[in-house]
Protein backbone atom coordinates (compact mmCIF):
# COMPACT_ATOMS: atom_id res chain seq x y z
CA UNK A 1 62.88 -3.70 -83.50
CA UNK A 2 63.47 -2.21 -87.07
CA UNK A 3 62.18 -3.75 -90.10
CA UNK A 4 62.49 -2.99 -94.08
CA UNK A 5 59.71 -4.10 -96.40
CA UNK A 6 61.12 -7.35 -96.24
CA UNK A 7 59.98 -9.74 -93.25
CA UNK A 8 63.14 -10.87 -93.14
CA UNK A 9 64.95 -7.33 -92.55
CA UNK A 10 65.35 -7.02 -89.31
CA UNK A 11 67.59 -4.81 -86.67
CA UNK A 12 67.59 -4.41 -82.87
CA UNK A 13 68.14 -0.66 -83.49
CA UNK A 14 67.64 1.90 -87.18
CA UNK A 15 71.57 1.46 -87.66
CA UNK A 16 71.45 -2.37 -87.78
CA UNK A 17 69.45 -1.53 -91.02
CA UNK A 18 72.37 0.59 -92.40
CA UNK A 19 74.30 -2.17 -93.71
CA UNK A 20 71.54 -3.37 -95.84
CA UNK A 21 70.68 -0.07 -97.29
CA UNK A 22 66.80 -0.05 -96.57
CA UNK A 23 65.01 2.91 -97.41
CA UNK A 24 61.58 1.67 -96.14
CA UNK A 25 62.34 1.19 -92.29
CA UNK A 26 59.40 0.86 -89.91
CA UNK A 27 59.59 0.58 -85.64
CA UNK A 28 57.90 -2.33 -84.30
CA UNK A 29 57.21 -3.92 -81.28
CA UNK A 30 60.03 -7.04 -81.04
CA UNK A 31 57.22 -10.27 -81.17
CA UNK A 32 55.25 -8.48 -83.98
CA UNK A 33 58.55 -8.28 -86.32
CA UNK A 34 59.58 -11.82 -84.84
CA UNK A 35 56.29 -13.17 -85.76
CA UNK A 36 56.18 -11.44 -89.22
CA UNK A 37 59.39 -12.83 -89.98
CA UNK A 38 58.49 -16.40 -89.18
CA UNK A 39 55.63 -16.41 -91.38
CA UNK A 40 57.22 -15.32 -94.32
CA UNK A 41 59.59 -18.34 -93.86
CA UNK A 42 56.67 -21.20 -93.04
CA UNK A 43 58.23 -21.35 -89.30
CA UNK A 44 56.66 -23.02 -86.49
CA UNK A 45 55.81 -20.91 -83.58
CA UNK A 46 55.69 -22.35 -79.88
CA UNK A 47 53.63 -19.62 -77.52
CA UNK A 48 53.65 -19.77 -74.05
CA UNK A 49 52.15 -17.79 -71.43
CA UNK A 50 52.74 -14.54 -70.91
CA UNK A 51 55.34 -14.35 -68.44
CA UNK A 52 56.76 -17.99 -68.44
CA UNK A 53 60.02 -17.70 -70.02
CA UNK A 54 61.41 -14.13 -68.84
CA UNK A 55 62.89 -13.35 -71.55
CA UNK A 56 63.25 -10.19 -72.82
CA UNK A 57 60.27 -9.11 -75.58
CA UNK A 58 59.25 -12.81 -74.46
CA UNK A 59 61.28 -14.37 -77.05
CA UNK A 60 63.14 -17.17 -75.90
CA UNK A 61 64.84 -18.48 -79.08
CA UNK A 62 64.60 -17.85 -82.82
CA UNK A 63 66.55 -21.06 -84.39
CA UNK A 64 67.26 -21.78 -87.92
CA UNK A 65 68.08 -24.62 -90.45
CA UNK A 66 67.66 -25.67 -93.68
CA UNK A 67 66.35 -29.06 -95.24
């Protein structure tokens, strides 16, 4: 994945970051940039073993919501 200097920037590919004009991109390996962006929001995380969901990057689901 693609991030910008905010956790929350995040693209599959650079040109996902276009949109958002980020000058600071970095590659990164899809769970590290998941996991960064969680914590920035106070997200829980669920971890399982390696292996268990086949999923691709071994994320299953990244949901959502507000209070």
């Amino acid at each position: 994945m693609w991030t910008g200097p905010d956790p929350l920037t995040l693209g599959r590919d650079n040109a996902d970051l276009d949109t958002v004009d980020q000058a600071d991109r970095r590659e990164a390996p899809a769970l590290s940039a998941v996991v960064r962006a969680a914590t920035a929001t106070d997200a829980n995380l669920v971890l399982t073993e390696p292996g268990a969901t086949g999923h691709r990057d071994g994320i299953g689901a990244l949901l959502r919501y507000s209070y």
